[in-house]
Protein backbone atom coordinates (compact mmCIF):
# COMPACT_ATOMS: atom_id res chain seq x y z
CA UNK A 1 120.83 91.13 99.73
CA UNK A 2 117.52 92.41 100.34
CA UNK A 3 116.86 90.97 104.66
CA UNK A 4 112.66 90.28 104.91
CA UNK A 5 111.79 92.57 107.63
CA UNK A 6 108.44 90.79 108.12
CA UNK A 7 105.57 89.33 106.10
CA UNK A 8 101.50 89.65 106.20
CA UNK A 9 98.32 89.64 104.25
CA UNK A 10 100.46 88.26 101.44
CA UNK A 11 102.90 90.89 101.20
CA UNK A 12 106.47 90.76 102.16
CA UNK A 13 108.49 93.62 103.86
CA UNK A 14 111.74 94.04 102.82
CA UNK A 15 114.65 96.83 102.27
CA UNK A 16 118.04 96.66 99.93
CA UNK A 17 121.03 97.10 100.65
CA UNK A 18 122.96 99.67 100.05
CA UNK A 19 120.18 101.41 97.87
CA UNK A 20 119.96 105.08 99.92
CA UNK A 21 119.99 106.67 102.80
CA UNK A 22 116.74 107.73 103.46
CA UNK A 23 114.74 105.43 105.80
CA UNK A 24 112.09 103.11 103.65
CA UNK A 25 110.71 100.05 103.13
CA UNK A 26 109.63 98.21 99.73
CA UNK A 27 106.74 95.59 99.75
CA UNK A 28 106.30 92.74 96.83
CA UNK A 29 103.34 90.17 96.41
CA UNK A 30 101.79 88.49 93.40
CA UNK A 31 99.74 91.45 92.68
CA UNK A 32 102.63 94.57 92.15
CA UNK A 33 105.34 95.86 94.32
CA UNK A 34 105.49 99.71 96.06
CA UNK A 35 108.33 101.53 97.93
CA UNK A 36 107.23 103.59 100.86
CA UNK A 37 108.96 106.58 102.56
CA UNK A 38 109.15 105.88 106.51
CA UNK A 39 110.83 109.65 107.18
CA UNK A 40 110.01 112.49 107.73
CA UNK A 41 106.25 110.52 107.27
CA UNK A 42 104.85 107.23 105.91
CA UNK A 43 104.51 108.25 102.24
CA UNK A 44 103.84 106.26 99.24
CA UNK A 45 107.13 106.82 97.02
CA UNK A 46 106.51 103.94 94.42
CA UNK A 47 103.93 101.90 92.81
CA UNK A 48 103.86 98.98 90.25
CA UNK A 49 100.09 97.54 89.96
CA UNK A 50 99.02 97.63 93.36
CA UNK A 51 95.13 99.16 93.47
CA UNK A 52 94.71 102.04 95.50
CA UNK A 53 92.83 100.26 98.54
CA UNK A 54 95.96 97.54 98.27
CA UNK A 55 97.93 100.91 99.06
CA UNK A 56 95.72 101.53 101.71
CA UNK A 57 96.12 98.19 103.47
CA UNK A 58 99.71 97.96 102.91
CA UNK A 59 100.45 101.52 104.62
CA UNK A 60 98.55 100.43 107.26
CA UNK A 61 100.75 97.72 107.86
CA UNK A 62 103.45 99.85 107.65
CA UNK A 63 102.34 101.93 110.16
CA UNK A 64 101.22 99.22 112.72
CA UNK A 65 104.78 97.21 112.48
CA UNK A 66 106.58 101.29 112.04
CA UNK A 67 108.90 100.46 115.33
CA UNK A 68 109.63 97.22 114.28
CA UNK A 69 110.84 98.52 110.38
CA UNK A 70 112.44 101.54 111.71
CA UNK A 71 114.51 98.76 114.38
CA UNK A 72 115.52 96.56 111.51
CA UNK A 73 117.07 99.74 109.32
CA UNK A 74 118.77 100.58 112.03
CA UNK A 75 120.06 97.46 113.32
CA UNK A 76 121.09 96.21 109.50
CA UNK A 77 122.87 99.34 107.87
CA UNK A 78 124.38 99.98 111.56
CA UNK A 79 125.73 96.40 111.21
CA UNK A 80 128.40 97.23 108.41
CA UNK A 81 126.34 97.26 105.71
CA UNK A 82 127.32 100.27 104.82
């Protein structure tokens, strides 16, 4: 299972479950998927074909929705995902 946490610009926002602890969010599109780090700081962590502006844009969104990734982590492996 792998809940949409939101989507924009094309890209979908999305964690799996019961992949690992640390807090993190991956992102897929038509151009490439990336995984990004959301603790102790946004940080890139993977990348698959996505241009280095993309990667830009992307953590952007990740930091502008932050709150609203960091809610859904908590909310879905507090929810007996675990």
């Amino acid at each position: 299972m792998s809940p949409t946490v939101f989507k924009e610009s094309g890209y979908r926002f999305f964690f799996f479950s019961r992949e690992e602890e640390r807090m993190h969010v991956h992102v897929v599109s038509g151009d490439g998927e990336a995984k990004f780090w959301l603790e102790p700081e946004i940080e890139l962590a993977k990348n698959h074909k996505y241009s280095r502006k993309q990667l830009k844009q992307i953590e952007s969104l990740v930091e502008v929705h932050y709150n609203e990734v960091v809610s859904a982590w908590q909310q879905h492996f507090r929810s007996g995902s675990n």
